[in-house]
C-alpha atoms as a PDB file:
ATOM      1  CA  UNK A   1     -81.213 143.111 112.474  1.00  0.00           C
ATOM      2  CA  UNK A   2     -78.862 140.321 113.019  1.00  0.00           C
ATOM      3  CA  UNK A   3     -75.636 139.893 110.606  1.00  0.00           C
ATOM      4  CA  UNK A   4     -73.145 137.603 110.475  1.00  0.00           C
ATOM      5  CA  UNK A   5     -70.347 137.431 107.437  1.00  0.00           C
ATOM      6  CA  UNK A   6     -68.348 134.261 107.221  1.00  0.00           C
ATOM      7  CA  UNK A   7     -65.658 133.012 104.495  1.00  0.00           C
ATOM      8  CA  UNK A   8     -64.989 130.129 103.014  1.00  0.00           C
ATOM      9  CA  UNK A   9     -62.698 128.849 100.659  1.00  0.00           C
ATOM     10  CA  UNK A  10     -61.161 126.016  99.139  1.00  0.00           C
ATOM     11  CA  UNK A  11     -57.204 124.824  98.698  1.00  0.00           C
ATOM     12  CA  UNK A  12     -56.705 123.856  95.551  1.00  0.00           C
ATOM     13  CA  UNK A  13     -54.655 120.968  94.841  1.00  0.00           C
ATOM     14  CA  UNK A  14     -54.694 120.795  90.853  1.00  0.00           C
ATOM     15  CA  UNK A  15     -57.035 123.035  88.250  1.00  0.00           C
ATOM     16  CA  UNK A  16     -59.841 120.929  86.800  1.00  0.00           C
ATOM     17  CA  UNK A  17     -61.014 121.140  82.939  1.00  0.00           C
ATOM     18  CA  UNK A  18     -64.525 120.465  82.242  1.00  0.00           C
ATOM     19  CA  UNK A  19     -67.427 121.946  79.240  1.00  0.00           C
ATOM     20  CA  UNK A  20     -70.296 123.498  80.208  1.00  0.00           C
ATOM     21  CA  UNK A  21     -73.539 121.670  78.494  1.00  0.00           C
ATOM     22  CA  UNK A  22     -74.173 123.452  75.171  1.00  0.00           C
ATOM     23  CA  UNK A  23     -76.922 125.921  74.638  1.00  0.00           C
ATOM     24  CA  UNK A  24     -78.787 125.540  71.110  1.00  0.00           C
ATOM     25  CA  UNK A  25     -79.188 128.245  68.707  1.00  0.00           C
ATOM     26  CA  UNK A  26     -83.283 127.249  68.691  1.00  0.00           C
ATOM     27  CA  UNK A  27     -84.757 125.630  72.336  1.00  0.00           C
ATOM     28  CA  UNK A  28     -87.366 123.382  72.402  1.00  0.00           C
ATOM     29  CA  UNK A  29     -90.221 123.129  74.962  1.00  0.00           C
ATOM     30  CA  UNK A  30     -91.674 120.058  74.518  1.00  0.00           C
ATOM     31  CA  UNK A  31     -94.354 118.354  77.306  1.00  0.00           C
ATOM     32  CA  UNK A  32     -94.196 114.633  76.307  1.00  0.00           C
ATOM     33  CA  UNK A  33     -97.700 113.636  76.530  1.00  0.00           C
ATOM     34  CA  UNK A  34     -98.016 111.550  79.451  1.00  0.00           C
ATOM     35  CA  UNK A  35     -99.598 114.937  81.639  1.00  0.00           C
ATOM     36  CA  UNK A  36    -101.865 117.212  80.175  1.00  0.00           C
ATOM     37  CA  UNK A  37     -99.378 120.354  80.167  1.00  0.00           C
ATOM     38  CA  UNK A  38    -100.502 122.740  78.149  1.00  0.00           C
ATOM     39  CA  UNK A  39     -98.292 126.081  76.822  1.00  0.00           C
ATOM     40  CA  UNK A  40     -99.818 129.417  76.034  1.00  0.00           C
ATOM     41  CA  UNK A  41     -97.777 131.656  74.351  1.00  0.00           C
ATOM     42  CA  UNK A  42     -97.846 135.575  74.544  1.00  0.00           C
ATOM     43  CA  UNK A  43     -99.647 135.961  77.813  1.00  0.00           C
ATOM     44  CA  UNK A  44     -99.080 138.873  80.121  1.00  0.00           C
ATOM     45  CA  UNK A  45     -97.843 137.556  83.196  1.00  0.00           C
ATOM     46  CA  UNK A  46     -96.013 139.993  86.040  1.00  0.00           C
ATOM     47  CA  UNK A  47     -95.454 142.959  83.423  1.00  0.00           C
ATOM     48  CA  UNK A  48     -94.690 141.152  80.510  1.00  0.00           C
ATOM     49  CA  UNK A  49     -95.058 138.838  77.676  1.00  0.00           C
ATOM     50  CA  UNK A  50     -94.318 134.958  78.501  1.00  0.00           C
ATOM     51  CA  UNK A  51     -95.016 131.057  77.437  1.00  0.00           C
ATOM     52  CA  UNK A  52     -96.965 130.141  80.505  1.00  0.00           C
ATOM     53  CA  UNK A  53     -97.511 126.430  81.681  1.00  0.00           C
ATOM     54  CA  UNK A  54    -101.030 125.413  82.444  1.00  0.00           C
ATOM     55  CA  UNK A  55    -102.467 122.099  83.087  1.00  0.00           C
ATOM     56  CA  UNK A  56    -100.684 119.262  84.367  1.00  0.00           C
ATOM     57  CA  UNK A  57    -101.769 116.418  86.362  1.00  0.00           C
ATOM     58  CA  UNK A  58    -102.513 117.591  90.212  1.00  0.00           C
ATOM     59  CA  UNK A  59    -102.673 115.678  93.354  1.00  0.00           C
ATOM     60  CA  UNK A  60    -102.700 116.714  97.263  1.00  0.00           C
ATOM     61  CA  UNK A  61    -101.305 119.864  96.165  1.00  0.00           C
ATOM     62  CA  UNK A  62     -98.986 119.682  93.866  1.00  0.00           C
ATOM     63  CA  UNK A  63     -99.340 119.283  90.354  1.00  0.00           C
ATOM     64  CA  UNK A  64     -96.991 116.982  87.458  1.00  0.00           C
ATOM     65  CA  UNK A  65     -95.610 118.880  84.547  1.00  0.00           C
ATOM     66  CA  UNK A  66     -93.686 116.352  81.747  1.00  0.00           C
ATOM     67  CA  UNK A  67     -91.315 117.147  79.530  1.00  0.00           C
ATOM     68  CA  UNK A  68     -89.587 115.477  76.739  1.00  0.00           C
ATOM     69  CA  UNK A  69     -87.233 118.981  76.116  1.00  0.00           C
ATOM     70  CA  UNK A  70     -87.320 121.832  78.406  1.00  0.00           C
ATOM     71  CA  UNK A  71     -85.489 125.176  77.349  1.00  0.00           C
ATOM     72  CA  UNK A  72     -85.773 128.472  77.528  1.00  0.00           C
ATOM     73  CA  UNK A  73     -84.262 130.302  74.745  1.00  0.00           C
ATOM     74  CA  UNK A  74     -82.200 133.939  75.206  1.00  0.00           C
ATOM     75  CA  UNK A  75     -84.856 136.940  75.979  1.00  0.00           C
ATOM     76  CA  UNK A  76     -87.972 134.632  76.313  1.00  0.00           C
ATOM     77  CA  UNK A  77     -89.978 134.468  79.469  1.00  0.00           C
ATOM     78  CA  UNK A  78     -91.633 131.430  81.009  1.00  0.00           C
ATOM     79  CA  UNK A  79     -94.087 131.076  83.519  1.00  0.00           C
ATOM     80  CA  UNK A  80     -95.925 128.008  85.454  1.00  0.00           C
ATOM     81  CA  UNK A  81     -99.515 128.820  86.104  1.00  0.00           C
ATOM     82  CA  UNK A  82     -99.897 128.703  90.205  1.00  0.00           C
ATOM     83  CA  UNK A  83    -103.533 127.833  91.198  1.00  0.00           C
ATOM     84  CA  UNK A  84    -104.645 128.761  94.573  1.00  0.00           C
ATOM     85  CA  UNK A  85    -105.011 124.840  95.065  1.00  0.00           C
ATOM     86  CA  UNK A  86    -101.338 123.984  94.444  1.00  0.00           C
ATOM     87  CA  UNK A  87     -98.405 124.376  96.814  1.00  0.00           C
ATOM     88  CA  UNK A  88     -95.623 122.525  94.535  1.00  0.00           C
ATOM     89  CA  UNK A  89     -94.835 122.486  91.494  1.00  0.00           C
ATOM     90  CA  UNK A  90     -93.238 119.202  89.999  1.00  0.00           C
ATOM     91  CA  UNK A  91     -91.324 119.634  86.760  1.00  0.00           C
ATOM     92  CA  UNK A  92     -89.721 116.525  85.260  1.00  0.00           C
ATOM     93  CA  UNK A  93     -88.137 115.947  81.861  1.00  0.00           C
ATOM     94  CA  UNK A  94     -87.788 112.965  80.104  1.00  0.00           C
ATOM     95  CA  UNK A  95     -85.836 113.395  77.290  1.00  0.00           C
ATOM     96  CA  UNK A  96     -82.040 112.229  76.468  1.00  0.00           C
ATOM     97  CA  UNK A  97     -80.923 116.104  76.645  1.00  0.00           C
ATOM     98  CA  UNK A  98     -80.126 118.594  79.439  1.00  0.00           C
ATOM     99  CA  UNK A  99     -81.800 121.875  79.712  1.00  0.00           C
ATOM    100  CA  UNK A 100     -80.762 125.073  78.726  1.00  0.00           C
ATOM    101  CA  UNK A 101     -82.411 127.976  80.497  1.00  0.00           C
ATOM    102  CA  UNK A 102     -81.162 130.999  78.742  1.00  0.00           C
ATOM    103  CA  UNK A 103     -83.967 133.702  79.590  1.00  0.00           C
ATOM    104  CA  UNK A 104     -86.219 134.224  82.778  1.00  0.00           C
ATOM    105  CA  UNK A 105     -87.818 130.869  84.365  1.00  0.00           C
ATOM    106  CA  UNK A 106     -90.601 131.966  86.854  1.00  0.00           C
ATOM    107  CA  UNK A 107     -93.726 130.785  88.811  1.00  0.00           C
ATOM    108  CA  UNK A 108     -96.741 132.792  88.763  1.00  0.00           C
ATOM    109  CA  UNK A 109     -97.588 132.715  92.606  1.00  0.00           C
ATOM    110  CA  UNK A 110     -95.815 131.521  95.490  1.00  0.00           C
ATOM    111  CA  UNK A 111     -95.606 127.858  94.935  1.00  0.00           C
ATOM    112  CA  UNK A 112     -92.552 125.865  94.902  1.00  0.00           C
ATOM    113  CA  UNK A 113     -90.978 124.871  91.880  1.00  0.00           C
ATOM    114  CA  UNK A 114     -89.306 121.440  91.504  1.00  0.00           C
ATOM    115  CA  UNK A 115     -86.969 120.394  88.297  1.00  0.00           C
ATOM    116  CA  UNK A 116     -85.585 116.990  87.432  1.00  0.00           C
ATOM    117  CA  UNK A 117     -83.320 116.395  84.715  1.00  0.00           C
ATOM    118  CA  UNK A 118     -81.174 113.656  84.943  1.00  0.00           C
ATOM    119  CA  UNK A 119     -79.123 114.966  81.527  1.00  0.00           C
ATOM    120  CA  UNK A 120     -78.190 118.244  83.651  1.00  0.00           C
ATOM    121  CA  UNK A 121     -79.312 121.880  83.908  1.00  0.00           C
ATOM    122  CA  UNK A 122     -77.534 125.174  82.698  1.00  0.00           C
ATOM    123  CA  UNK A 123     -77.924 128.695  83.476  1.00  0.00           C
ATOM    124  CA  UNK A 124     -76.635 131.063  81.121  1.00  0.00           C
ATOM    125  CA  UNK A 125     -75.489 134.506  82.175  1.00  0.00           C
ATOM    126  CA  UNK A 126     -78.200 136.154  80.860  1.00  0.00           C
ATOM    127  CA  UNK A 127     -81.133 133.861  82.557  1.00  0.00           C
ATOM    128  CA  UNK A 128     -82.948 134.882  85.714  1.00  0.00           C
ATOM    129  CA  UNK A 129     -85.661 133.498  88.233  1.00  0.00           C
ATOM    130  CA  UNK A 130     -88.775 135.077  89.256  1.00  0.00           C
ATOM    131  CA  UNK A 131     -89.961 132.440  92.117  1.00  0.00           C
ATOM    132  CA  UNK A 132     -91.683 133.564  95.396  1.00  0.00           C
ATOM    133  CA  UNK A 133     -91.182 130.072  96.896  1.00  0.00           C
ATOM    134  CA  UNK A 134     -88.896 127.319  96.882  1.00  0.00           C
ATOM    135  CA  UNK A 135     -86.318 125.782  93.895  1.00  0.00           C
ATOM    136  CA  UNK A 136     -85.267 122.652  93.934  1.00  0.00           C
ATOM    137  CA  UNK A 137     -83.397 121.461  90.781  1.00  0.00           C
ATOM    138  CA  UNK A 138     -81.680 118.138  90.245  1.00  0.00           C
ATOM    139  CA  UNK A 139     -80.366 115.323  88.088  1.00  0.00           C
ATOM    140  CA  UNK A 140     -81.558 112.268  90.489  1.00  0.00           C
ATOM    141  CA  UNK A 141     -83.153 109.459  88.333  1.00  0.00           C
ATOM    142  CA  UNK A 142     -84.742 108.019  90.988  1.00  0.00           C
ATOM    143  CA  UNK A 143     -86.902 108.523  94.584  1.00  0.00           C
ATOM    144  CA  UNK A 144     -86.389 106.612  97.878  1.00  0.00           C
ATOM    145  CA  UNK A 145     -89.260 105.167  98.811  1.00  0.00           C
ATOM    146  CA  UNK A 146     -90.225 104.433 103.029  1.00  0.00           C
ATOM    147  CA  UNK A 147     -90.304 100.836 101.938  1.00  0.00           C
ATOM    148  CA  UNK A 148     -86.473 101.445 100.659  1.00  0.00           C
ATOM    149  CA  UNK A 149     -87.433 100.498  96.815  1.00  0.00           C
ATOM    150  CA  UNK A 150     -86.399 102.965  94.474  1.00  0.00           C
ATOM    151  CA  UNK A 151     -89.060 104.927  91.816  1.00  0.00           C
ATOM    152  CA  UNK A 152     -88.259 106.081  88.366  1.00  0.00           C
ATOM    153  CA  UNK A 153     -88.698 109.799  88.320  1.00  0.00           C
ATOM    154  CA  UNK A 154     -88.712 109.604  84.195  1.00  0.00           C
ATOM    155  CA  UNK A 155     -90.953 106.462  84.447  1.00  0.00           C
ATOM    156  CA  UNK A 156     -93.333 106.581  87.059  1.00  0.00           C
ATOM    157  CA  UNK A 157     -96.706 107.088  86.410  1.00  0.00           C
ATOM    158  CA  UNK A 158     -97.911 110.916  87.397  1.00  0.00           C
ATOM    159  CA  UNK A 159    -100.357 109.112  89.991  1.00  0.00           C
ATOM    160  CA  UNK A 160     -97.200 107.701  91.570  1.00  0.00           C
ATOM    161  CA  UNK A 161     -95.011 110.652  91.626  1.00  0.00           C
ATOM    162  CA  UNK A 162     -97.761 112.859  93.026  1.00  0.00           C
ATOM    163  CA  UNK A 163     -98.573 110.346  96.017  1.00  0.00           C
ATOM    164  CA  UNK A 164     -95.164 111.185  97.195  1.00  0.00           C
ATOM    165  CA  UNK A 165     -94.880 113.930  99.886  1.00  0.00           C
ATOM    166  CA  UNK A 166     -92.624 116.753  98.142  1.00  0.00           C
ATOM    167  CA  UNK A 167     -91.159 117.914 101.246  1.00  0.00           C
ATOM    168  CA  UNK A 168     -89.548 114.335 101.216  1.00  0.00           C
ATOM    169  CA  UNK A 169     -87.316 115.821  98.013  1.00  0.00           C
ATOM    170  CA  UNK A 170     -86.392 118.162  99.761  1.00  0.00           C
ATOM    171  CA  UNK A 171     -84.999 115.742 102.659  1.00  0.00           C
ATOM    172  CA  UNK A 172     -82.484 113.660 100.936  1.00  0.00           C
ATOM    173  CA  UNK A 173     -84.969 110.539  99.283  1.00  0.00           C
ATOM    174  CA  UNK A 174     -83.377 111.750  95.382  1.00  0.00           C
ATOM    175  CA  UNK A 175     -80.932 108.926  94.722  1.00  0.00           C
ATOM    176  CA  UNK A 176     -78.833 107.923  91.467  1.00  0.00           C
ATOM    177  CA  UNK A 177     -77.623 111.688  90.403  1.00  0.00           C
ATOM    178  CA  UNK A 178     -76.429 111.544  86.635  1.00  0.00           C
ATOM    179  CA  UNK A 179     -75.489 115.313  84.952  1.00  0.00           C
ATOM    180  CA  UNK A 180     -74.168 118.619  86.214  1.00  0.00           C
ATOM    181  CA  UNK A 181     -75.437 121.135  87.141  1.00  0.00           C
ATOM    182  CA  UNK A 182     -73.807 124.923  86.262  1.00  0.00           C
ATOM    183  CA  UNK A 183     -74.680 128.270  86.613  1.00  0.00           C
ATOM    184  CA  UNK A 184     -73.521 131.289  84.909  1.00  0.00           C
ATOM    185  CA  UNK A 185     -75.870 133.504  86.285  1.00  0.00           C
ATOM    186  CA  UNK A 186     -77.332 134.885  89.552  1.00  0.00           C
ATOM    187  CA  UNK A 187     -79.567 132.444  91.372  1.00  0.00           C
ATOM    188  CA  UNK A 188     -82.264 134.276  93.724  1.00  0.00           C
ATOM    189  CA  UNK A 189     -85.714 132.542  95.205  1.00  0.00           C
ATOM    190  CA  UNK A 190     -87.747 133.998  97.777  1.00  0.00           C
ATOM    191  CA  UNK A 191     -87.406 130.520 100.263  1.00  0.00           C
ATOM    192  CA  UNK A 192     -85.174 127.878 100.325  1.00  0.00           C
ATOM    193  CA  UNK A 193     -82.426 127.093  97.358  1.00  0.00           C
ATOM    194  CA  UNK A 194     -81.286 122.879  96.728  1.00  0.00           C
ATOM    195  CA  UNK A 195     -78.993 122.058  94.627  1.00  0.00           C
ATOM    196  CA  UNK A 196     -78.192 118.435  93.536  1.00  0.00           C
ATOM    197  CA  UNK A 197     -76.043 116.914  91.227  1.00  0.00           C
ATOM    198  CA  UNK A 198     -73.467 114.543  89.870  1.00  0.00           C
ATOM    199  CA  UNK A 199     -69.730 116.113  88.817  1.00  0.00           C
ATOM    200  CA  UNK A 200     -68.947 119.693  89.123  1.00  0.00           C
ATOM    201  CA  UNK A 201     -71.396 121.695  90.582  1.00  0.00           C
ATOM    202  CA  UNK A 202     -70.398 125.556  89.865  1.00  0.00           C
ATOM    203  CA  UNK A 203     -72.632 128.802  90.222  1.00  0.00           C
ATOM    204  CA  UNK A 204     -70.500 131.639  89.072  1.00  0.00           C
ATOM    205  CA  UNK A 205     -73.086 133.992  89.975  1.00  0.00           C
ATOM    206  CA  UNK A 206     -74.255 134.489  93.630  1.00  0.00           C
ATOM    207  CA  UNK A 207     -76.734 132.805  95.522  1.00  0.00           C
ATOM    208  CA  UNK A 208     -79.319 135.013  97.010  1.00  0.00           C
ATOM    209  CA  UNK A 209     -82.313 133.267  98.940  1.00  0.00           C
ATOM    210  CA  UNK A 210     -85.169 133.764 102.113  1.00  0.00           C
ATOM    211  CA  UNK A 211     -84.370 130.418 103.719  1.00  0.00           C
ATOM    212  CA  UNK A 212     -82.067 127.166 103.474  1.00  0.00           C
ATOM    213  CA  UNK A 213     -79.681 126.555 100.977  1.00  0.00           C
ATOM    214  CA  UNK A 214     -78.636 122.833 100.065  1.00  0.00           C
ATOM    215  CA  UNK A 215     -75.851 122.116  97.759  1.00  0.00           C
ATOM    216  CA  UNK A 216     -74.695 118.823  97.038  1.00  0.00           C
ATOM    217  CA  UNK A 217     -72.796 116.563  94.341  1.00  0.00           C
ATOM    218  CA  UNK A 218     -71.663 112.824  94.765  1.00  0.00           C
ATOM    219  CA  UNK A 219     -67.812 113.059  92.550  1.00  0.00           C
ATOM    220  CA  UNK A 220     -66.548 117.072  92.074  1.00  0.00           C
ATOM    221  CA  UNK A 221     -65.868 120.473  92.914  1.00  0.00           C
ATOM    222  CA  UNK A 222     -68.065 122.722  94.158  1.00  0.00           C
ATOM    223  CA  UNK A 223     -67.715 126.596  93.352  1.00  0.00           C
ATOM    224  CA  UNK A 224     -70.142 129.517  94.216  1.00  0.00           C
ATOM    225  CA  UNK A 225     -70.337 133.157  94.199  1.00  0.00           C
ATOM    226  CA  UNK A 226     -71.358 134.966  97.154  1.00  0.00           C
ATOM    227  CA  UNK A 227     -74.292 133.784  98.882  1.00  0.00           C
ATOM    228  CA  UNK A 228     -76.709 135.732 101.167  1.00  0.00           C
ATOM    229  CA  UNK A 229     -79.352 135.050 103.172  1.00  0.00           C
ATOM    230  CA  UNK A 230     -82.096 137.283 103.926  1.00  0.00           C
ATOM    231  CA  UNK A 231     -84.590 135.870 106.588  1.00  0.00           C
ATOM    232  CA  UNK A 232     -87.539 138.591 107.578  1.00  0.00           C
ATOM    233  CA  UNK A 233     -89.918 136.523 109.663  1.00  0.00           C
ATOM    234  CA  UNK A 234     -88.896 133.276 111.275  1.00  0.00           C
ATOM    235  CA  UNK A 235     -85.656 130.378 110.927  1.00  0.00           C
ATOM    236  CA  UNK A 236     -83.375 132.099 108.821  1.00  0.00           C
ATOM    237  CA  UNK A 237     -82.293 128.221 107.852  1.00  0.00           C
ATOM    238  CA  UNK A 238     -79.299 126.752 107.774  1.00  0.00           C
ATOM    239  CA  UNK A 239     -76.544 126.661 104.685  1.00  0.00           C
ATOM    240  CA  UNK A 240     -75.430 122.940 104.059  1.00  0.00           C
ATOM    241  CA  UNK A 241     -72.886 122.392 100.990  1.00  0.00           C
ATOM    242  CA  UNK A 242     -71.075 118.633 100.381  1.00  0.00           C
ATOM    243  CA  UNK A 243     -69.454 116.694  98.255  1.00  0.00           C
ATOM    244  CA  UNK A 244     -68.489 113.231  98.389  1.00  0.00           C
ATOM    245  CA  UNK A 245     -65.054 113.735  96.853  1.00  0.00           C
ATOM    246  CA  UNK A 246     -64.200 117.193  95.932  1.00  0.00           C
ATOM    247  CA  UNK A 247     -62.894 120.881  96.877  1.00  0.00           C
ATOM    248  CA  UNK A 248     -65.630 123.904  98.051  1.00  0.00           C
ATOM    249  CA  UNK A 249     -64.889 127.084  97.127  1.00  0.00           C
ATOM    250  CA  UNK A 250     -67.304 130.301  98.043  1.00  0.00           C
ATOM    251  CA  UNK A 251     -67.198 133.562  98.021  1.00  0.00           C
ATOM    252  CA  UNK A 252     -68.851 135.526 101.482  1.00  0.00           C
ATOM    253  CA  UNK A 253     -71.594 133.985 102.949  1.00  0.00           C
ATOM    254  CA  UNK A 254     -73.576 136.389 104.693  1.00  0.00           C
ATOM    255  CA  UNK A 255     -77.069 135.767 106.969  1.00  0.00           C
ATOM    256  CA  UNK A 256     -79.164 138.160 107.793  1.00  0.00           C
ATOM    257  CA  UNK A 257     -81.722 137.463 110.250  1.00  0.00           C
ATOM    258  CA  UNK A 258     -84.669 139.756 110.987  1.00  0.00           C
ATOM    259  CA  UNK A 259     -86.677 138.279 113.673  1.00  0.00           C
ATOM    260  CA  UNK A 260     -84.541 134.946 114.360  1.00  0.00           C
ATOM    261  CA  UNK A 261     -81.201 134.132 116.522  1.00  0.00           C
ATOM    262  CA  UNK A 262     -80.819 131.471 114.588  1.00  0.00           C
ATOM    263  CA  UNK A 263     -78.424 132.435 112.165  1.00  0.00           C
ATOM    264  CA  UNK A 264     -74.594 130.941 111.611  1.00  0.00           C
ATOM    265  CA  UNK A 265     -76.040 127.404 111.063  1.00  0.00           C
ATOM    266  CA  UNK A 266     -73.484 126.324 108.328  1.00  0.00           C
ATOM    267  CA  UNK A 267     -72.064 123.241 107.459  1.00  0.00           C
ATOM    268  CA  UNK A 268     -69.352 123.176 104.079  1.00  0.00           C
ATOM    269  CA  UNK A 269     -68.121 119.688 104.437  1.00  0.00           C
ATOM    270  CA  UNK A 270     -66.475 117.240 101.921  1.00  0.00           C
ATOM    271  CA  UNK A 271     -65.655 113.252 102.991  1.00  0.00           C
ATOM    272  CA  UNK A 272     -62.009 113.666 102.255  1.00  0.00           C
ATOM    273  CA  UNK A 273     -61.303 117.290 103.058  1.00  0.00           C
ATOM    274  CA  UNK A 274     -62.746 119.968 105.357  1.00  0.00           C
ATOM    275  CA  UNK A 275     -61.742 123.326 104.980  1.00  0.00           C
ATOM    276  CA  UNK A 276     -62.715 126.828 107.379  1.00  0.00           C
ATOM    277  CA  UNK A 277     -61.548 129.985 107.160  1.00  0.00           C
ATOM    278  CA  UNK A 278     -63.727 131.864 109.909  1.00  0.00           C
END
């Protein structure tokens, strides 16, 4: 086993003040009609109760989920269906409101799981992931095209978002980030963790994942926990957190790196300040 531990922090030049989005007494999951999502509630799914997503439009494999409101209230479970035709997972919302995940948010197999709210996302302490694969969750609005013209996420027609390579998301083609994006809770996937947003981008909880980790936000601070990497077959991936203007502040980041010797590939960067302690 390779390990490597490495700090690194953040001067602070003034305190910032900010509200974390609101959670609602009563959530609402809402699909919004233009996919056929479907939600079953009280279905046993990995030792317990949960709303679990079916349907969708699917494409390549991946498969559309839309949303006009997606919550998850305090104590409830929710689970996307996983076929053994679908790789990704594409989750966008639609509505005017950010989401509040409150309770457990999980994917029934080992697909990725992609979220897009422009309006923002919140953790709150209590809420937890169950995901094998991949998260990505962001506020972008729109997707880079090749041709360099820019496609509605909340508009585009399912055909259109699912003719789009999803490892493409994961490569920098979001554009136009709107909300924040907060944590109060632990965040822990089985692959890779991304993390984009507009304004502060804080997870007070740590960051626990099986690959890369990718946190970014165009105007604010970013704060995390600890985070740790655990790689047990292959790239252990590298840890790449920016800002355009803003402070980073982590706890320890630790990589540990089973069969790999490429660990230590970490990058905390901001345009105006850059700050090691090693």
């Amino acid at each position: 086993m390779k390990s490597s531990t490495i700090f690194a922090t953040a001067i602070v030049i003034a305190s910032v003040s900010f509200t974390l989005i609101p959670s609602p007494l009563s959530a609402q999951l809402l699909p919004d009609g233009t996919t056929t999502t479907n939600i079953l509630s009280d279905q046993l799914v990995r030792g317990g109760l949960a709303k679990y997503v079916i349907g969708g439009d699917s494409q390549n494999g991946s498969v559309l989920h839309s949303f006009r409101e997606f919550n998850i209230d305090p104590h409830q479970r929710l689970y996307f269906a996983n076929p053994v035709t679908i790789d990704n997972i594409i989750t966008r919302v639609t509505g005017s409101t950010a989401s509040n995940i409150l309770g457990t948010l999980g994917v029934d197999g080992n697909a990725s799981l992609f979220l897009i709210n422009p309006h923002g996302i919140f953790f709150g302490d209590n809420a937890s992931l169950d995901i094998d694969g991949s998260l990505l969750l962001s506020t972008a609005t729109d997707i880079e095209l090749d041709n360099g013209t820019l496609l509605s996420i909340n508009s585009a027609p399912p055909s259109d978002l699912l003719s789009i390579d999803p490892d493409s998301l994961f490569d920098n083609s979001l554009r136009n980030y709107k909300g924040q994006i907060t944590s109060e809770a632990d965040l822990k996937v089985g692959e890779s963790l991304h993390i984009s947003a507009n304004g502060i981008l804080e997870i007070q909880g740590d960051i626990n994942t099986g690959a890369k980790i990718h946190l970014s936000t165009v105007t604010g601070d970013i704060s995390t926990g600890s985070i740790e990497q655990y790689a047990y077959d292959g790239d252990i991936g590298d840890i790449n957190i920016s800002t355009v203007t803003g402070d980073i502040s982590t706890g320890d980041i630790t990589q540990y790196s089973y069969d790999s010797e490429d660990s230590e590939n970490i990058k905390i960067s901001t345009i105006t300040r850059r700050y090691f302690n090693w």
